[in-house]
Protein backbone atom coordinates (compact mmCIF):
# COMPACT_ATOMS: atom_id res chain seq x y z
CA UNK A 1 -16.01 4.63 -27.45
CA UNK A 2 -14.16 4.15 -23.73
CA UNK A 3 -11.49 1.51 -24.17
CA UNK A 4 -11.66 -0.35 -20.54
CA UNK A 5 -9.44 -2.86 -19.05
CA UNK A 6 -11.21 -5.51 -16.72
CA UNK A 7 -9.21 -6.80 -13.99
CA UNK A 8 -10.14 -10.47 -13.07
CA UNK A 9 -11.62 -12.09 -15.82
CA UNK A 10 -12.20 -15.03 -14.35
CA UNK A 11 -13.78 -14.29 -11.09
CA UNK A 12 -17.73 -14.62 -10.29
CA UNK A 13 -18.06 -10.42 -11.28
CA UNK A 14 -15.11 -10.23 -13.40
CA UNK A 15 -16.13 -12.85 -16.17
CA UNK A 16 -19.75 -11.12 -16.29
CA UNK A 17 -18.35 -8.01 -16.59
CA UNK A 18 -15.98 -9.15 -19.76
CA UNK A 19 -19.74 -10.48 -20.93
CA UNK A 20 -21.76 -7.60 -20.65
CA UNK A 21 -19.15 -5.13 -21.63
CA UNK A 22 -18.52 -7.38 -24.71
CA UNK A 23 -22.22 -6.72 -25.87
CA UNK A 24 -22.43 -3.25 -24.30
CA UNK A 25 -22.60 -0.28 -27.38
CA UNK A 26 -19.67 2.28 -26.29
CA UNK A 27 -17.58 -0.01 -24.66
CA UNK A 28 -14.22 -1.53 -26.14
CA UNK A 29 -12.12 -4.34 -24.15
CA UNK A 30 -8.59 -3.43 -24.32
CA UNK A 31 -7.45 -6.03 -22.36
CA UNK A 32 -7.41 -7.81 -18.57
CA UNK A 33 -5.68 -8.15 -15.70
CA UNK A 34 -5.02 -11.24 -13.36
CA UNK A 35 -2.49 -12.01 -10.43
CA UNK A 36 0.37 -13.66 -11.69
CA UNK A 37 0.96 -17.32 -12.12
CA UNK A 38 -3.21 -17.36 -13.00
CA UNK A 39 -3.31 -20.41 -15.90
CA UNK A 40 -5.40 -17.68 -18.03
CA UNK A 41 -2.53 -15.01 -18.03
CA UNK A 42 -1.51 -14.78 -22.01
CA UNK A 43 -4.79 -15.99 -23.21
CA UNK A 44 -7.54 -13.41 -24.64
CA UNK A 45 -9.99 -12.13 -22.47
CA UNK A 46 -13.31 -13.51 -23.99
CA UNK A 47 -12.09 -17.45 -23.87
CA UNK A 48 -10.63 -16.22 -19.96
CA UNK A 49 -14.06 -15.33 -18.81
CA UNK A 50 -15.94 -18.15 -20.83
CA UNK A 51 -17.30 -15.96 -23.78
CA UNK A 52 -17.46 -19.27 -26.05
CA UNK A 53 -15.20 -16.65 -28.56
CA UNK A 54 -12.37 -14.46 -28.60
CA UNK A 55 -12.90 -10.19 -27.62
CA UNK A 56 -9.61 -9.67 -29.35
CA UNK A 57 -7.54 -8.21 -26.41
CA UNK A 58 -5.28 -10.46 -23.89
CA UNK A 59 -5.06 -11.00 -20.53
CA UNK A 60 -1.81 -9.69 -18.50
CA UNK A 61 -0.25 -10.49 -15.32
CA UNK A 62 0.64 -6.74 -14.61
CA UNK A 63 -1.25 -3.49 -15.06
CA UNK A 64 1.49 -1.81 -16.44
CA UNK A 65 1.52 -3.97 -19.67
CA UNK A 66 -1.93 -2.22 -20.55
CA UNK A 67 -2.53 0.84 -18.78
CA UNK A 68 -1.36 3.27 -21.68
CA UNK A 69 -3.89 1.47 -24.18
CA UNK A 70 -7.23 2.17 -22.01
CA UNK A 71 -9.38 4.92 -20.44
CA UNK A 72 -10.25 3.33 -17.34
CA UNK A 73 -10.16 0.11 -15.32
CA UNK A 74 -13.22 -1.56 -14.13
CA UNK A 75 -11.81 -3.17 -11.15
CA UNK A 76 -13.56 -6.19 -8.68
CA UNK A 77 -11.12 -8.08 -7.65
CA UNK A 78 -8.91 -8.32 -4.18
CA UNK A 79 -8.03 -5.64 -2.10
CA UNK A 80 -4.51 -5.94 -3.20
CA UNK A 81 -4.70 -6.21 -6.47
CA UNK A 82 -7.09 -3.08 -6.52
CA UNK A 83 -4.23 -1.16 -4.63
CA UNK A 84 -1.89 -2.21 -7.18
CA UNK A 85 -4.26 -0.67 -10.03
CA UNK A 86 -5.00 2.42 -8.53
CA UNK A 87 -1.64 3.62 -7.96
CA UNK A 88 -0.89 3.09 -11.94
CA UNK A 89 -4.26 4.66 -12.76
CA UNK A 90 -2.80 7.20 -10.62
CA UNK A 91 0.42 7.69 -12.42
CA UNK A 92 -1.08 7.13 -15.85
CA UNK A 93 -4.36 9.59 -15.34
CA UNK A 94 -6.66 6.93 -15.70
CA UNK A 95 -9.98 6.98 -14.79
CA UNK A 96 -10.55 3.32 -11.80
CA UNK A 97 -14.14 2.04 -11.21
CA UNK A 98 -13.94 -0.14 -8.07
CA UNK A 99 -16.24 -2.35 -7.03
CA UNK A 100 -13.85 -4.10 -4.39
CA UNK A 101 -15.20 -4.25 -1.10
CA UNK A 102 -13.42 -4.53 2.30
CA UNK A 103 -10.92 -2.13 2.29
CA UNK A 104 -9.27 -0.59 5.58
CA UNK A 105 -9.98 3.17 6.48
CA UNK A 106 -6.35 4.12 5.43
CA UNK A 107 -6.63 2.01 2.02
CA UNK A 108 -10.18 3.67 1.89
CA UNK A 109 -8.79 7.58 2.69
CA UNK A 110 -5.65 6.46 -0.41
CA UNK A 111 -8.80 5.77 -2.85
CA UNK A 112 -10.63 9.06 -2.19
CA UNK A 113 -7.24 11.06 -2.41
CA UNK A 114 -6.61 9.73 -5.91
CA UNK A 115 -9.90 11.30 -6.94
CA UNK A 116 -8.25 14.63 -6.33
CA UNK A 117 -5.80 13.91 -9.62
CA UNK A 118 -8.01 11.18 -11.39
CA UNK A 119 -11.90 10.59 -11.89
CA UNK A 120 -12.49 7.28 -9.13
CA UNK A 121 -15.65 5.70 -8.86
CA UNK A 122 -15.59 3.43 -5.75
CA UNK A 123 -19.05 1.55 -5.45
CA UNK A 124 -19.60 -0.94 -3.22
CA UNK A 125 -22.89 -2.48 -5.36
CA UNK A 126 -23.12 -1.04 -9.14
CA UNK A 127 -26.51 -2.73 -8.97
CA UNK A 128 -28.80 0.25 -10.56
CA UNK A 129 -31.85 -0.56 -8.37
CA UNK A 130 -29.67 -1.18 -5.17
CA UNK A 131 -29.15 2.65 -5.66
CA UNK A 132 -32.56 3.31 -5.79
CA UNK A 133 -33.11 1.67 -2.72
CA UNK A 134 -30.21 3.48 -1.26
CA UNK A 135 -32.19 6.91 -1.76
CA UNK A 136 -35.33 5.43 -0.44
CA UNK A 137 -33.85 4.47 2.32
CA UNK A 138 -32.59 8.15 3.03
CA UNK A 139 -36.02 9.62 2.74
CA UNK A 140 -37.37 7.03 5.33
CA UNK A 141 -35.00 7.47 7.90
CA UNK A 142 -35.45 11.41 7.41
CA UNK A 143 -38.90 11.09 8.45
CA UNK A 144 -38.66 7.50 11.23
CA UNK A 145 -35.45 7.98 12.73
CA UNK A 146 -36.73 9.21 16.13
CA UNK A 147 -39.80 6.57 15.78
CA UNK A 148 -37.99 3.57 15.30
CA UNK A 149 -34.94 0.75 15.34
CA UNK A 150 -33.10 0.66 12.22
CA UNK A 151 -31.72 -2.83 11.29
CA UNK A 152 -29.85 -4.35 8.43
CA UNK A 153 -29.45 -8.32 7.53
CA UNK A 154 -27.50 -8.63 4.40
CA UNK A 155 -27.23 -12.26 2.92
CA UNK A 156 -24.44 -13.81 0.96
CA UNK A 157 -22.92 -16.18 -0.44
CA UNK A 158 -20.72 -18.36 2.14
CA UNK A 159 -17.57 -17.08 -0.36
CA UNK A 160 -17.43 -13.68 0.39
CA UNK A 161 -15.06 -12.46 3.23
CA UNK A 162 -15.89 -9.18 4.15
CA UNK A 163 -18.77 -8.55 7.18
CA UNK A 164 -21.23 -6.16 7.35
CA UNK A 165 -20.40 -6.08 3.26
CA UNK A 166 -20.11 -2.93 1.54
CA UNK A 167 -23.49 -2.22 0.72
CA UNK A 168 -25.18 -2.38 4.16
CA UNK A 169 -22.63 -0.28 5.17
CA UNK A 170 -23.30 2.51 2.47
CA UNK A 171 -27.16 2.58 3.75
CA UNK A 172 -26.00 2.49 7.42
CA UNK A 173 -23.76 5.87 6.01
CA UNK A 174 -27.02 6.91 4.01
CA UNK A 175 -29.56 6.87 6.50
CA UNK A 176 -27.03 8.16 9.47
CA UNK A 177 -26.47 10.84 7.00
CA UNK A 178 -30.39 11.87 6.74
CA UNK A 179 -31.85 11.13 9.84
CA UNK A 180 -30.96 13.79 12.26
CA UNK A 181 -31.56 11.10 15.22
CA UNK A 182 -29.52 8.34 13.73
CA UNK A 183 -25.57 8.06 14.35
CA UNK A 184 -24.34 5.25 12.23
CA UNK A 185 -23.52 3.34 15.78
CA UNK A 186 -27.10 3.56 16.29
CA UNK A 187 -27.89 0.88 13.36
CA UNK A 188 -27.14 -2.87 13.97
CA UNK A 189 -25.80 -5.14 11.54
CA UNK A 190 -26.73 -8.22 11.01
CA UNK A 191 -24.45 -10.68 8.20
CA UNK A 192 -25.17 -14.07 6.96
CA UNK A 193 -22.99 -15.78 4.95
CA UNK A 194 -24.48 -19.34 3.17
CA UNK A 195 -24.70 -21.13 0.02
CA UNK A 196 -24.46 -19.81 -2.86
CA UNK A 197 -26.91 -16.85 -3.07
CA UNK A 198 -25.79 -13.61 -4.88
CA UNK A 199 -27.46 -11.02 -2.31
CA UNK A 200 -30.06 -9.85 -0.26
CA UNK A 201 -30.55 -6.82 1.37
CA UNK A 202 -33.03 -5.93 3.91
CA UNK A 203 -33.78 -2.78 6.03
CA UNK A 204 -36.10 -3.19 8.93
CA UNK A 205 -37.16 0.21 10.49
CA UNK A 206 -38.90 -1.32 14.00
CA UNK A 207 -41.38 1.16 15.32
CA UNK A 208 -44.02 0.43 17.83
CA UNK A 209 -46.69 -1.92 16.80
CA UNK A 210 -45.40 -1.29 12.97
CA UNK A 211 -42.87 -2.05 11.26
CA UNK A 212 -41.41 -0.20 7.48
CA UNK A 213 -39.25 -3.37 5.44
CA UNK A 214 -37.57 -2.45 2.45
CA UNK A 215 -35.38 -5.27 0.38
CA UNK A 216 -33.70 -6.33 -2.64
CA UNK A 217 -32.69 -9.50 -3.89
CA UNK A 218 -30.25 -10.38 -6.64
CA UNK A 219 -31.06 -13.54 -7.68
CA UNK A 220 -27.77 -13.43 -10.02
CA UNK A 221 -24.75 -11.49 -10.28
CA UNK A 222 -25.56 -9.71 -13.89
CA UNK A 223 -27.46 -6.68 -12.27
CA UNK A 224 -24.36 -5.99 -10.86
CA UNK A 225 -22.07 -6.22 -14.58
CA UNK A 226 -24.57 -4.27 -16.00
CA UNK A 227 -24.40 -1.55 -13.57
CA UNK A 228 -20.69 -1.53 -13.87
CA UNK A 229 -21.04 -0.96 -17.50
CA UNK A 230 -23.55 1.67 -17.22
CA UNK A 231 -21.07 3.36 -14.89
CA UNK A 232 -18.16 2.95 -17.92
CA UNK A 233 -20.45 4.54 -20.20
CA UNK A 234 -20.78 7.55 -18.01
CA UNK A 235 -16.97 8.12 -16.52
CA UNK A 236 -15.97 8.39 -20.32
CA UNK A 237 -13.91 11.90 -20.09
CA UNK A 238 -15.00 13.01 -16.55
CA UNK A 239 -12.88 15.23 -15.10
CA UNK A 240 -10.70 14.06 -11.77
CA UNK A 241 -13.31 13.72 -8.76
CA UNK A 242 -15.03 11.07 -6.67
CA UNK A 243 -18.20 10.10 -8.56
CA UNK A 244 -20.49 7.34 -7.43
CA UNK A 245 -23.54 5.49 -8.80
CA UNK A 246 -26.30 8.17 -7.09
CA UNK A 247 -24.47 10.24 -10.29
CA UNK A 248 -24.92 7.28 -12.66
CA UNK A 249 -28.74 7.22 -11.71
CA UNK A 250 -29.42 10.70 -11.69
């Protein structure tokens, strides 16, 4: 059983990742975290993230109130807050799960160099068939990246901040990585940011008088909870290391 701590219980990912984790076999809520001042701070967990019922574990203003009682902190959240976590997952040899996006490079390079003393999983989209895609989109830009444009539109929700988000930016890394005609400056971006939709991906590789178009669309946020979970389940007693969700899948 991995005890976790869930930071923001009552954001759009944090509440559905109190809900699936709450029905998930293996998986024990220990307690949350919020920013202080949050009305929700001193309440349990399950009536923070609009269970309908208690989970038996409390919501804190502070990470240090809870860290010694868990295994590992599932963490989407803010950049700062997730700063604020990792350094006491750092100090307390906890295993962090991040799923916070738009980091700088430096708070990017601190993340990776707690994985040298603690197992860190920093994913960008937890969504299991998002990673899929990820690998397909390796093998085709192995075998089209001196044939073709690569582009990427990825669709959000007018809420989120961060542009290109995480995700297109992994596959930009991806396919730069496998294509030995690709840079990552070679890919364009392009972001849209409207209503209320979850998220949709989609690679075009633009060759002459073809075209290869590979997508996924969330239609709700729960494909990404449950990928969160399944990545729980498998950083129970890992040793310190970066791990990602191409491990999860595999």
């Amino acid at each position: 059983m991995v005890k976790a701590v869930i930071t923001a219980p009552r954001g759009s990912m944090g509440s559905l990742i109190v809900r699936a984790a709450h029905d998930r076999d293996g998986i024990e809520i220990v307690g949350g975290v919020g920013a202080p001042g949050r009305e929700y701070i001193g309440t349990d967990i399950g009536l923070a993230a609009g269970l309908g019922t208690e989970a038996g574990a409390l919501v804190y203003d502070d990470i240090e109130k809870i860290i010694g009682e868990c295994d590992l902190v599932i963490d989407f959240s803010t950049v700062e807050l997730s700063m604020k976590v990792l350094e006491s997952c750092r100090w307390h040899g906890k295993a962090f799960i991040c799923g916070t996006t738009g980091f700088t490079d430096e708070q990017t390079k601190q993340i990776l160099e707690a994985a040298e003393v603690i197992p860190v999983m920093k994913a960008s989209n937890t969504s299991y068939v998002v990673n899929v895609m990820k690998e397909l989109l390796g093998q085709a830009a192995a075998k089209l990246g001196d044939k073709c444009r690569i582009e990427i539109i990825d669709m959000h929700s007018e809420t989120k901040k961060d542009a290109p988000s995480g995700t297109a930016i992994e596959f930009a890394e991806e396919m730069a990585a496998k294509s030995p005609d690709k840079s990552y400056d070679d890919i364009t971006f392009h972001s849209v940011r409207a209503g209320n939709t979850p998220s949709t991906h989609t690679v075009i590789f633009g060759c002459m008088g073809e075209k290869l178009e590979i997508s996924h669309d969330a239609y709700d946020w729960n494909c990404y909870a449950s990928g969160a979970c399944d990545a729980a389940l498998f950083m129970e007693g890992k040793a310190p290391g970066s791990y990602t969700m191409e491990d999860v899948i595999r």
